[in-house]
PDB file of N, CA and C in Angstrom:
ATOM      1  N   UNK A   1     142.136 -22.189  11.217  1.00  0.00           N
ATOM      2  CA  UNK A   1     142.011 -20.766  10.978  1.00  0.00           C
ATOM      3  C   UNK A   1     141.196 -20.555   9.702  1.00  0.00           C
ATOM      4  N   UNK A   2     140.227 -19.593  10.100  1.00  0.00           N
ATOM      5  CA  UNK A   2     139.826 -18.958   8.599  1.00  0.00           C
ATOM      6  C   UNK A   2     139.954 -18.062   7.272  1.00  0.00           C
ATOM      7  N   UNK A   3     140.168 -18.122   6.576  1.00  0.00           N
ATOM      8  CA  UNK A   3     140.783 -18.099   5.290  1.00  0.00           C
ATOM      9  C   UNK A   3     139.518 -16.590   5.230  1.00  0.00           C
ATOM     10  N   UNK A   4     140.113 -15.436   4.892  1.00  0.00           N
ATOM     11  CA  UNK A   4     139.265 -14.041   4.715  1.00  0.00           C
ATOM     12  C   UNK A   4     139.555 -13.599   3.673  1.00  0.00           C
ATOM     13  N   UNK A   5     138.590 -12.853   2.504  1.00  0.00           N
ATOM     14  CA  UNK A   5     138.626 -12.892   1.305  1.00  0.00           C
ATOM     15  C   UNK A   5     138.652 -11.632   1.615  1.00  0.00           C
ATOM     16  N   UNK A   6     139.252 -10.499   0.554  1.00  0.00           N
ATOM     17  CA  UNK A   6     139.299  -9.344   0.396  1.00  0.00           C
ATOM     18  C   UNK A   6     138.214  -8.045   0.958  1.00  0.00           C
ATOM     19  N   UNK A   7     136.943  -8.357   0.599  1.00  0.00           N
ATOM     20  CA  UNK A   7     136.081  -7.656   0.977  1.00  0.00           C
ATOM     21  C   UNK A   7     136.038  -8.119   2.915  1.00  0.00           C
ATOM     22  N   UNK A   8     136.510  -9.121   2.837  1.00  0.00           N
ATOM     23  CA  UNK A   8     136.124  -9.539   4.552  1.00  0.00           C
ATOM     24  C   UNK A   8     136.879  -8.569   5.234  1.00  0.00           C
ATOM     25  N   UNK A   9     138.044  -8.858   4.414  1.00  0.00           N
ATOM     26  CA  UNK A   9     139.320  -7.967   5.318  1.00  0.00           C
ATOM     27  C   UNK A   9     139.101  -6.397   5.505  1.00  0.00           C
ATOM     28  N   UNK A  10     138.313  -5.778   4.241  1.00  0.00           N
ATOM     29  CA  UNK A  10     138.246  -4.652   4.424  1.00  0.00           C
ATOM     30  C   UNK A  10     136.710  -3.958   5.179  1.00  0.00           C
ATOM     31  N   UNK A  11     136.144  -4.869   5.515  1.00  0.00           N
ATOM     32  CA  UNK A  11     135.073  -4.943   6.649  1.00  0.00           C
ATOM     33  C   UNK A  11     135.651  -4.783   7.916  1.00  0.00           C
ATOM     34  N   UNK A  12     136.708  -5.553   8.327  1.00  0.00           N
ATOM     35  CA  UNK A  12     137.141  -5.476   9.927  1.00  0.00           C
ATOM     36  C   UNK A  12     137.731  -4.447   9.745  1.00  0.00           C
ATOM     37  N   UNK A  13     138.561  -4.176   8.692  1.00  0.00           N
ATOM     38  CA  UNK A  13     139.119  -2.613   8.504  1.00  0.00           C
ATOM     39  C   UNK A  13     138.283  -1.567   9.296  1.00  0.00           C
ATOM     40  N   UNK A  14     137.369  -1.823   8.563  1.00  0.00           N
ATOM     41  CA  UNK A  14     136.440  -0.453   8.895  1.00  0.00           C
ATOM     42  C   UNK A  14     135.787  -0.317  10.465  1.00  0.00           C
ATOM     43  N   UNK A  15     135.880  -2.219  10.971  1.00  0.00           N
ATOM     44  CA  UNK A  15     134.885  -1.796  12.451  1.00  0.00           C
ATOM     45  C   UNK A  15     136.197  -1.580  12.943  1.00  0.00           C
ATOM     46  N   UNK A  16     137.698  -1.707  12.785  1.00  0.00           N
ATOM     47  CA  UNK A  16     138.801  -1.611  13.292  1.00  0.00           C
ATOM     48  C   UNK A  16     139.153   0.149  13.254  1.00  0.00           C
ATOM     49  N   UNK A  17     138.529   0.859  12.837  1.00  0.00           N
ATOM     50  CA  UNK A  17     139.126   2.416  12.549  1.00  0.00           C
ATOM     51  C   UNK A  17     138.462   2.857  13.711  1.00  0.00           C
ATOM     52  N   UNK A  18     137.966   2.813  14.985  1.00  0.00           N
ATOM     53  CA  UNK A  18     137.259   3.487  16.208  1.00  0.00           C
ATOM     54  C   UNK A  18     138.701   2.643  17.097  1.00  0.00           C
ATOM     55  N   UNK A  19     138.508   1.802  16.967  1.00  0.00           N
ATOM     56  CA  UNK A  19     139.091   0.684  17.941  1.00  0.00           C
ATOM     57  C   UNK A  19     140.830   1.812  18.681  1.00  0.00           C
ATOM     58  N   UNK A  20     141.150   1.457  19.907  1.00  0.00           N
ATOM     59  CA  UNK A  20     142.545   1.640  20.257  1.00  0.00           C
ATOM     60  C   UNK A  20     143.414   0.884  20.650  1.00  0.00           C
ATOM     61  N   UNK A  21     144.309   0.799  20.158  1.00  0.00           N
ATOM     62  CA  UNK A  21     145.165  -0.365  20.535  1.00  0.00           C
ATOM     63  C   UNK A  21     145.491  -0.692  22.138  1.00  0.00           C
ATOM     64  N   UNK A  22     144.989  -2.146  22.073  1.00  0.00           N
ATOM     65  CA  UNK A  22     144.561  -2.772  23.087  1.00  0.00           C
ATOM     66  C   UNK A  22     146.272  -3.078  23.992  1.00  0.00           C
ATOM     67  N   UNK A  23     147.057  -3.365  23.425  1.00  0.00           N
ATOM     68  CA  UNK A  23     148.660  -4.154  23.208  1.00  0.00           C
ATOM     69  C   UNK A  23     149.396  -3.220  22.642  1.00  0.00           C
ATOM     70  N   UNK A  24     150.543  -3.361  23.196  1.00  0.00           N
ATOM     71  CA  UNK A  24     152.175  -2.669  22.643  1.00  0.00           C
ATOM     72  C   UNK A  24     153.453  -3.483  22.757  1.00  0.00           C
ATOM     73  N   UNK A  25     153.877  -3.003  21.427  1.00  0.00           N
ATOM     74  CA  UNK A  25     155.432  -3.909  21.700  1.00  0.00           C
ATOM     75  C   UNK A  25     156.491  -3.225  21.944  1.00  0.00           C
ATOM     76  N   UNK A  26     156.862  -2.988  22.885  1.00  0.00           N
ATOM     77  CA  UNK A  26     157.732  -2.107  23.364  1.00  0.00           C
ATOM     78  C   UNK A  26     159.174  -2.496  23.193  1.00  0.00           C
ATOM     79  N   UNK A  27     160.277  -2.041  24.496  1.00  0.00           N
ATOM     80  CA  UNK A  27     161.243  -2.060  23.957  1.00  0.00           C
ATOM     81  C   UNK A  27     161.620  -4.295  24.437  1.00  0.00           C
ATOM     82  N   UNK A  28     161.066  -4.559  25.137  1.00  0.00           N
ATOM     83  CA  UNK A  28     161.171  -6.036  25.194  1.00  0.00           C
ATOM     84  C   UNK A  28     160.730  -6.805  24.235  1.00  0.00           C
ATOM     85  N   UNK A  29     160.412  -6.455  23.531  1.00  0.00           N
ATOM     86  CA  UNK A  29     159.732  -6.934  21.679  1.00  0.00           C
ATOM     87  C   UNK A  29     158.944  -8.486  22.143  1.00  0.00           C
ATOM     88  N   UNK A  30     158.775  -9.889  21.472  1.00  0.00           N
ATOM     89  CA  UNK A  30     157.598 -10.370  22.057  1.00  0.00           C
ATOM     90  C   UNK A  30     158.058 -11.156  22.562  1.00  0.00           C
ATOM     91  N   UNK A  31     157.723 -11.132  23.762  1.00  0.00           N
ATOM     92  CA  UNK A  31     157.998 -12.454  24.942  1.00  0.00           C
ATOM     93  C   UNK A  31     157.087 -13.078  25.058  1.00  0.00           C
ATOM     94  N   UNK A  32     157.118 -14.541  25.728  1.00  0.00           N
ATOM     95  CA  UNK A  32     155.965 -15.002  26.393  1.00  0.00           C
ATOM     96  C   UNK A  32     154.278 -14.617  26.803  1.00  0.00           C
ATOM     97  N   UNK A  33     155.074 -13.411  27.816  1.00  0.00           N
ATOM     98  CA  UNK A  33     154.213 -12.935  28.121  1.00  0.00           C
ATOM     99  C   UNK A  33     152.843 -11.558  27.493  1.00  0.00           C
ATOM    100  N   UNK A  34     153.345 -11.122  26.681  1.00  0.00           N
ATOM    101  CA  UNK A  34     152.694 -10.243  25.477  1.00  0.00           C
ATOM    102  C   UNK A  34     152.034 -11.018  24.386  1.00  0.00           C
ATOM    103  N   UNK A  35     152.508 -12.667  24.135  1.00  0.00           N
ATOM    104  CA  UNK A  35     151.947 -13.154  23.348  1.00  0.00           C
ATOM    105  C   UNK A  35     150.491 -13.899  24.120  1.00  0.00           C
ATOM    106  N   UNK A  36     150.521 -13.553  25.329  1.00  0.00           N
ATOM    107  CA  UNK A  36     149.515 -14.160  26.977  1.00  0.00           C
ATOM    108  C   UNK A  36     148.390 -13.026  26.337  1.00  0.00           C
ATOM    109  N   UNK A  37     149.097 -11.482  26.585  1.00  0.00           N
ATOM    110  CA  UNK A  37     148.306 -10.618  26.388  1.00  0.00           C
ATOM    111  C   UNK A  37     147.711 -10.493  25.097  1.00  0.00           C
ATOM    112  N   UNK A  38     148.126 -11.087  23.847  1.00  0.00           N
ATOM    113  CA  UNK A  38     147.873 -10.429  22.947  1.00  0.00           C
ATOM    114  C   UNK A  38     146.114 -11.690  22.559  1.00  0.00           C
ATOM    115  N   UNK A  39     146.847 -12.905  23.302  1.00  0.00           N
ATOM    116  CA  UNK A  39     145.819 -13.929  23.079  1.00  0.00           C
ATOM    117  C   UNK A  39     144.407 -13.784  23.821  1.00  0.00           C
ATOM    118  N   UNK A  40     144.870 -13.235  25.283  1.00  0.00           N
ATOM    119  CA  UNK A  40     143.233 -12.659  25.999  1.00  0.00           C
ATOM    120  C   UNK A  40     142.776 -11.733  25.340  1.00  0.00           C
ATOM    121  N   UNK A  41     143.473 -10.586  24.762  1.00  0.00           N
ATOM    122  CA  UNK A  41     142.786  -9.345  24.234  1.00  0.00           C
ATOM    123  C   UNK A  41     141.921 -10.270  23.246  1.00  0.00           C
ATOM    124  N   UNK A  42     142.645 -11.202  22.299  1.00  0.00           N
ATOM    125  CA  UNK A  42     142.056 -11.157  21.425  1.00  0.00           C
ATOM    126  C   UNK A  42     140.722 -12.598  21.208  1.00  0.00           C
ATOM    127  N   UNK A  43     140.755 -13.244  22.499  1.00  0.00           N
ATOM    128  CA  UNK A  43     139.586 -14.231  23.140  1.00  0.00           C
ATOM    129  C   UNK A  43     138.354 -12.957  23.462  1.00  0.00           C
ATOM    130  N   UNK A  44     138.640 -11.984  24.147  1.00  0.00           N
ATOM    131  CA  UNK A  44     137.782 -11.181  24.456  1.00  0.00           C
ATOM    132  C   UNK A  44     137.087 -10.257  23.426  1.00  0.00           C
ATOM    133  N   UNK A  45     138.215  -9.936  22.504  1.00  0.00           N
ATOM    134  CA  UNK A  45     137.187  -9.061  21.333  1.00  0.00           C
ATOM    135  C   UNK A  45     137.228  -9.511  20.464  1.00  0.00           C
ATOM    136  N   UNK A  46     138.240 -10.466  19.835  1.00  0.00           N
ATOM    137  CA  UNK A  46     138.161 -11.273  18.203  1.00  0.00           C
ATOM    138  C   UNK A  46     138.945  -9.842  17.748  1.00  0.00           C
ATOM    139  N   UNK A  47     139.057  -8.497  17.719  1.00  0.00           N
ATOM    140  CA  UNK A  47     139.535  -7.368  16.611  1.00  0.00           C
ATOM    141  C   UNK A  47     140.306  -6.919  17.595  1.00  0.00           C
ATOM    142  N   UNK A  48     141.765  -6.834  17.322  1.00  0.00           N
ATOM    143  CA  UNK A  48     142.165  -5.535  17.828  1.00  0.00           C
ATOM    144  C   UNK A  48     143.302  -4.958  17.530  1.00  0.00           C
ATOM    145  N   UNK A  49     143.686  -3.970  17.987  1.00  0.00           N
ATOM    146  CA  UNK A  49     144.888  -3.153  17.424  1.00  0.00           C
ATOM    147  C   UNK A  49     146.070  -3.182  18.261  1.00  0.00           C
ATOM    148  N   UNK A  50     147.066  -3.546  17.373  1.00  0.00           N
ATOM    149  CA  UNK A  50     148.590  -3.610  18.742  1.00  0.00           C
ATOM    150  C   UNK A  50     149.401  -2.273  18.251  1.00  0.00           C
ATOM    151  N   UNK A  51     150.071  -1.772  18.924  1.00  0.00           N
ATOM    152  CA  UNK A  51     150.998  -0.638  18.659  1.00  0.00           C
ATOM    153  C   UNK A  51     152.678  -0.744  18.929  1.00  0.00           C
ATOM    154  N   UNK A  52     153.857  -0.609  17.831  1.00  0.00           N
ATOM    155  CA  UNK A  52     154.688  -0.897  18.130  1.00  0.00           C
ATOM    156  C   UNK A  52     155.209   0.447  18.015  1.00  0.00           C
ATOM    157  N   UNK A  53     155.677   0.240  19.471  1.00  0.00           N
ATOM    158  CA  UNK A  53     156.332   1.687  20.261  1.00  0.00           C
ATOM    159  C   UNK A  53     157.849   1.886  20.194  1.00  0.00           C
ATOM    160  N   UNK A  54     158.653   0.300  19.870  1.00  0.00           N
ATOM    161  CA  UNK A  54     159.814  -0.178  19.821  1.00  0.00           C
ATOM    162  C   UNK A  54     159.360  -1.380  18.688  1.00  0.00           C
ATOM    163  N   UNK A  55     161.134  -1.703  17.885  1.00  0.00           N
ATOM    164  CA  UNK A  55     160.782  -2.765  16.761  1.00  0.00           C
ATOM    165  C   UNK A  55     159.871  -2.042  15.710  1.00  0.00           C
ATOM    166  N   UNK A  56     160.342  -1.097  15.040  1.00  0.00           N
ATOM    167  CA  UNK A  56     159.226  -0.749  14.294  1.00  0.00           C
ATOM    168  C   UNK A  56     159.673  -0.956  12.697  1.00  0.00           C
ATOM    169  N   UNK A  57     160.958  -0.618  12.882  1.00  0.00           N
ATOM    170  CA  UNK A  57     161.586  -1.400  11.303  1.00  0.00           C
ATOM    171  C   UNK A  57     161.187  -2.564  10.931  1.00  0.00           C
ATOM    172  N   UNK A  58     161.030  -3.407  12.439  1.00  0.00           N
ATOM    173  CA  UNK A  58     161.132  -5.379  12.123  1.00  0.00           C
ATOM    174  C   UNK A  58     159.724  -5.821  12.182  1.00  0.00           C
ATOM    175  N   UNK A  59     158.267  -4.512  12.267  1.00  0.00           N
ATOM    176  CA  UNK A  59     156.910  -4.592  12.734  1.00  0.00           C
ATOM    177  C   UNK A  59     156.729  -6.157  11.197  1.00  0.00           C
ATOM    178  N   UNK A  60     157.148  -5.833   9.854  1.00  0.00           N
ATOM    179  CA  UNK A  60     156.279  -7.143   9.425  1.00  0.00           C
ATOM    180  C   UNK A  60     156.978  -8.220   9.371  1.00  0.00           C
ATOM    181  N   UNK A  61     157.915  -8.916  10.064  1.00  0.00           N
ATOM    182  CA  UNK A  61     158.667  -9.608  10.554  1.00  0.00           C
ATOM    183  C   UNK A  61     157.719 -10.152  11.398  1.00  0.00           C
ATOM    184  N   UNK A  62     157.383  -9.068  12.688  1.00  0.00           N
ATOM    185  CA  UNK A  62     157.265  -9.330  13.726  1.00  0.00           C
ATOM    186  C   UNK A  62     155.513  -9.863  13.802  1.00  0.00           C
ATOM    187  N   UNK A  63     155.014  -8.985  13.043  1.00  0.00           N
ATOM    188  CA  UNK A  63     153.393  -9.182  12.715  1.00  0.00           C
ATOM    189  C   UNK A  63     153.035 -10.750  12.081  1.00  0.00           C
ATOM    190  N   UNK A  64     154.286 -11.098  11.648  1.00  0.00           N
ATOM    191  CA  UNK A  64     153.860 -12.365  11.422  1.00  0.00           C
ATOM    192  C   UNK A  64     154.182 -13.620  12.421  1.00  0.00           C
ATOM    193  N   UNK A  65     154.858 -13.272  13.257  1.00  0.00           N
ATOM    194  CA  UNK A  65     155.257 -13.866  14.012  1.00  0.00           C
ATOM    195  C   UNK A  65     154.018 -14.018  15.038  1.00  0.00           C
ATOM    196  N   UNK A  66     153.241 -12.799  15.137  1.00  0.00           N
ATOM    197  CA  UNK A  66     152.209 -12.519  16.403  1.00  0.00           C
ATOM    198  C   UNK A  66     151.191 -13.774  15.402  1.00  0.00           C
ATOM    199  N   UNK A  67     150.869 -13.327  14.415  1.00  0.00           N
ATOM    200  CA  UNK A  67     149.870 -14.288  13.618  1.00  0.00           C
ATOM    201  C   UNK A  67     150.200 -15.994  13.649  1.00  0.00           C
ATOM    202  N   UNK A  68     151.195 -16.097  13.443  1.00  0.00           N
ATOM    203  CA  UNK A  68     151.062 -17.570  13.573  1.00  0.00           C
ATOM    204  C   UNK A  68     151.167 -18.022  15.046  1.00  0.00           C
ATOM    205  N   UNK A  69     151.508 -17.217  15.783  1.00  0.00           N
ATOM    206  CA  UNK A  69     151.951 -17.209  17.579  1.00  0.00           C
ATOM    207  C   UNK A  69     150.695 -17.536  17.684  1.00  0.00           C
ATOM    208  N   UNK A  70     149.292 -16.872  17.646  1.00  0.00           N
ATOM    209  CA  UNK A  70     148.367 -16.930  18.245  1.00  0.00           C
ATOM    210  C   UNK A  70     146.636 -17.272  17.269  1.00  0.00           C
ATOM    211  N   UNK A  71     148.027 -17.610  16.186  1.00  0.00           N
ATOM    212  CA  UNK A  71     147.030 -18.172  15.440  1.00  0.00           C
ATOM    213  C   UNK A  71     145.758 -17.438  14.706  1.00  0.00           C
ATOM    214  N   UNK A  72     145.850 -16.075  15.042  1.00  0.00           N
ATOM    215  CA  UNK A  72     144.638 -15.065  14.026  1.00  0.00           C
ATOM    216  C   UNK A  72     145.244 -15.106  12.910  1.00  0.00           C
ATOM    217  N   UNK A  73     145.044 -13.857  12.408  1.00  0.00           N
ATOM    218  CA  UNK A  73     144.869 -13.234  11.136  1.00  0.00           C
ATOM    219  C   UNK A  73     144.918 -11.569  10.791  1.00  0.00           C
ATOM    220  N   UNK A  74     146.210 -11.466  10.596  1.00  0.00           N
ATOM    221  CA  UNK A  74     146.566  -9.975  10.188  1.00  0.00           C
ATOM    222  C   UNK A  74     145.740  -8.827   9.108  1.00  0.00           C
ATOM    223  N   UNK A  75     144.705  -8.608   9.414  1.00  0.00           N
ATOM    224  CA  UNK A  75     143.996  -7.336   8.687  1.00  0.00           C
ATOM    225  C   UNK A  75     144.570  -6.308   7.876  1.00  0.00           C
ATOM    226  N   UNK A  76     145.604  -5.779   8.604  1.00  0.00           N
ATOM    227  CA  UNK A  76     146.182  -4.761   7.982  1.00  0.00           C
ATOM    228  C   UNK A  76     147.368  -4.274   8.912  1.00  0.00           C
ATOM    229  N   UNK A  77     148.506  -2.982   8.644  1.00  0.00           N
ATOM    230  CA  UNK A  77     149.616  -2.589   8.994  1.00  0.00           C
ATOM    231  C   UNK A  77     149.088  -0.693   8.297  1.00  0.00           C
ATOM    232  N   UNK A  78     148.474  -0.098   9.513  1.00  0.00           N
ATOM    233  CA  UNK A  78     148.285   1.449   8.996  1.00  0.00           C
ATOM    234  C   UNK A  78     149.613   2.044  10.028  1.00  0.00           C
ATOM    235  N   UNK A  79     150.473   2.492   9.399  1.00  0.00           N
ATOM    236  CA  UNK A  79     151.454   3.584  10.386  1.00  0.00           C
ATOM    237  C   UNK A  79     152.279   2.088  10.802  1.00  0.00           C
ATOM    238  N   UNK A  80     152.270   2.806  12.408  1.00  0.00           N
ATOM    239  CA  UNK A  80     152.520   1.518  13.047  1.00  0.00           C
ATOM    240  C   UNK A  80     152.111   0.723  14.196  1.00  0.00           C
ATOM    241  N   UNK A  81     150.503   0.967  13.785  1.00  0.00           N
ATOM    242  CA  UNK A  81     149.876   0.096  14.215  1.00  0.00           C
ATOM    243  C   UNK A  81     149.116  -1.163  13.163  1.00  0.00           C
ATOM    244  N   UNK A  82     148.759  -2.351  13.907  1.00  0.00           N
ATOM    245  CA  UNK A  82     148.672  -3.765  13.390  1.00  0.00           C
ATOM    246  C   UNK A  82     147.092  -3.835  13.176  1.00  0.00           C
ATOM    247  N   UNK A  83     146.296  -4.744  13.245  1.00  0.00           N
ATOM    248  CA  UNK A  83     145.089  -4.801  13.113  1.00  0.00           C
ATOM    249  C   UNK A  83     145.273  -6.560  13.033  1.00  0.00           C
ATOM    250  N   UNK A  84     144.511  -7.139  13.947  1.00  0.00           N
ATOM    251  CA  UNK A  84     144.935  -8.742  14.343  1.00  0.00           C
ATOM    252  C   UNK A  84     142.978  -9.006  14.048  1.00  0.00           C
ATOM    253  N   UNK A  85     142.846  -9.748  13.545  1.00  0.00           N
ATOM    254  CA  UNK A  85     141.303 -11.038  13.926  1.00  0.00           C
ATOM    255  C   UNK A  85     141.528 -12.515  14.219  1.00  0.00           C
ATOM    256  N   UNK A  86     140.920 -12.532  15.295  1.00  0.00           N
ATOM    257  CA  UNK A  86     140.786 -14.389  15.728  1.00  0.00           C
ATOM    258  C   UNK A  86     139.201 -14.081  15.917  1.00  0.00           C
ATOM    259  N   UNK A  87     138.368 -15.351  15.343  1.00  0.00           N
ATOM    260  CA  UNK A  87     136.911 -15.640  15.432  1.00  0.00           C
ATOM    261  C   UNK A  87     137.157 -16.277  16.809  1.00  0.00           C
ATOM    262  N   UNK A  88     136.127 -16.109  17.887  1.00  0.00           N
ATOM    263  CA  UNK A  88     135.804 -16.811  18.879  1.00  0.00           C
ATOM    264  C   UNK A  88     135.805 -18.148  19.050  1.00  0.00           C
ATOM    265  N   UNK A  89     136.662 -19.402  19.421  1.00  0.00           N
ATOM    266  CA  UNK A  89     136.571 -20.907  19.151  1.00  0.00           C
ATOM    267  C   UNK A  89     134.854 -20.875  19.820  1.00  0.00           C
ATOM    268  N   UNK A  90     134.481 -20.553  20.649  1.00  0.00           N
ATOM    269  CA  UNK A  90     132.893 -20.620  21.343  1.00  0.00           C
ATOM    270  C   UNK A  90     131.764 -19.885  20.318  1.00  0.00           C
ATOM    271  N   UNK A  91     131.169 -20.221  19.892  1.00  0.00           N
ATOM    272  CA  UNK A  91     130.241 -19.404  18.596  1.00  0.00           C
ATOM    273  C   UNK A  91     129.312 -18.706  19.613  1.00  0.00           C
ATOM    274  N   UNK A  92     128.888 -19.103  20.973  1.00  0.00           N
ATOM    275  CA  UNK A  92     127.883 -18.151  22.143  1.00  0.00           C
ATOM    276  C   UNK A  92     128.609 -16.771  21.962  1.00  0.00           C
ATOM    277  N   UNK A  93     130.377 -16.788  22.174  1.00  0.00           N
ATOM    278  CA  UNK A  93     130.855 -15.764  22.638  1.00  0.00           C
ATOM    279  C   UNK A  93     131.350 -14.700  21.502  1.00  0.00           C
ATOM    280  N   UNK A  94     131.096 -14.881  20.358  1.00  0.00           N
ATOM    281  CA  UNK A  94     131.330 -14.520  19.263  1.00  0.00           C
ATOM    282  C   UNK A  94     130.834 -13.196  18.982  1.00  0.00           C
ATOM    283  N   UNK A  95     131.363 -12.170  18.721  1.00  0.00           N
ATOM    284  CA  UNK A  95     131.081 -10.497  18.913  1.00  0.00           C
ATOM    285  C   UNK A  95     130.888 -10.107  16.984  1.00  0.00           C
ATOM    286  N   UNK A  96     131.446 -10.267  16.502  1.00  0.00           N
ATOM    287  CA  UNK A  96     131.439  -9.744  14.802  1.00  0.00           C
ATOM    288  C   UNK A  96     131.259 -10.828  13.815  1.00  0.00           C
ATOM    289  N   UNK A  97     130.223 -10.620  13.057  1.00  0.00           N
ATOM    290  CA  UNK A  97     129.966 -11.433  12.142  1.00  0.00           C
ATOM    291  C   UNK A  97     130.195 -10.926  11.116  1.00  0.00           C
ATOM    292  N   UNK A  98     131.089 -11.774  10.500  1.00  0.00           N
ATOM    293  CA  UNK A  98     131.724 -11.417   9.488  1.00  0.00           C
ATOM    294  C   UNK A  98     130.496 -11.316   8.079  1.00  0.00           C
ATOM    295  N   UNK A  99     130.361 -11.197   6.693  1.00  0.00           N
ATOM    296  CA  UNK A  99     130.039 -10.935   5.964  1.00  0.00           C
ATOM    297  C   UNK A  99     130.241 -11.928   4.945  1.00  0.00           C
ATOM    298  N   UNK A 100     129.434 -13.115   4.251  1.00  0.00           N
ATOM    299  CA  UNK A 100     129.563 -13.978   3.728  1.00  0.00           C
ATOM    300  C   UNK A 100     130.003 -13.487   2.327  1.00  0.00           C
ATOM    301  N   UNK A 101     128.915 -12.606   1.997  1.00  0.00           N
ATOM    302  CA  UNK A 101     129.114 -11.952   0.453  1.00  0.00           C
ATOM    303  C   UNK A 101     129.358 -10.605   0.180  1.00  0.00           C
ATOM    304  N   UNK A 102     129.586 -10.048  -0.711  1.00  0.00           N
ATOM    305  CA  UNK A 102     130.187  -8.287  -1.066  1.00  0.00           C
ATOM    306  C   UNK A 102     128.581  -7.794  -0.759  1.00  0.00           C
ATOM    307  N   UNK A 103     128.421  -6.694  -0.073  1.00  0.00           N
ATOM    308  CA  UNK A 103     127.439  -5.705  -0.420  1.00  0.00           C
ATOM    309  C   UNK A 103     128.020  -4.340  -0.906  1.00  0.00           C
ATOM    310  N   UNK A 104     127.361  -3.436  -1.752  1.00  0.00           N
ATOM    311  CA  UNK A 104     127.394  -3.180  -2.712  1.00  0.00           C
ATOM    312  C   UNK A 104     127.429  -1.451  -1.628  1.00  0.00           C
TER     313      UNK A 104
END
């Protein structure tokens, strides 16, 4: 996994503020199968937003649980929705390039 420095994080922030949450954790909180979903969503776009509809007291409990589950990287927690990044393991299929250095 890659290690995202402050300004990185607040880059996906920003392509993350259009985005709608792709995933929800409802009242079955995370099973198997949501951690299936949360891993295609996030093979397919690298960014996305989960929404907890249920579990919302236990969301940074639970947000960390999704992160090491599937191995991204937690962006941020606005309300109560999440903001997840995994880079593409395929560099062909790779959608956002991240930002090596601060621009100004």
């Amino acid at each position: 996994m890659i290690k995202l420095k402050g300004f990185q994080k607040k880059y996906l922030k920003g392509l993350a503020h259009g985005l709608s949450p792709v995933v929800q954790v409802g009242k079955n909180g995370l099973t198997d199968s949501l951690f299936k979903q949360i891993n295609d969503q996030l093979e397919i776009h690298e960014l996305i937003k989960i929404k907890f509809t249920d579990y919302k007291d236990e969301k940074k409990e639970l947000t960390q649980n999704i992160e090491t589950g599937t191995d991204s990287i937690l962006i941020g927690i606005i309300g109560h929705i999440a903001i997840f990044y995994k880079e593409n393991a395929i560099e062909e299929k790779r959608k956002i390039e991240i930002p090596e250095t601060r621009t100004s």
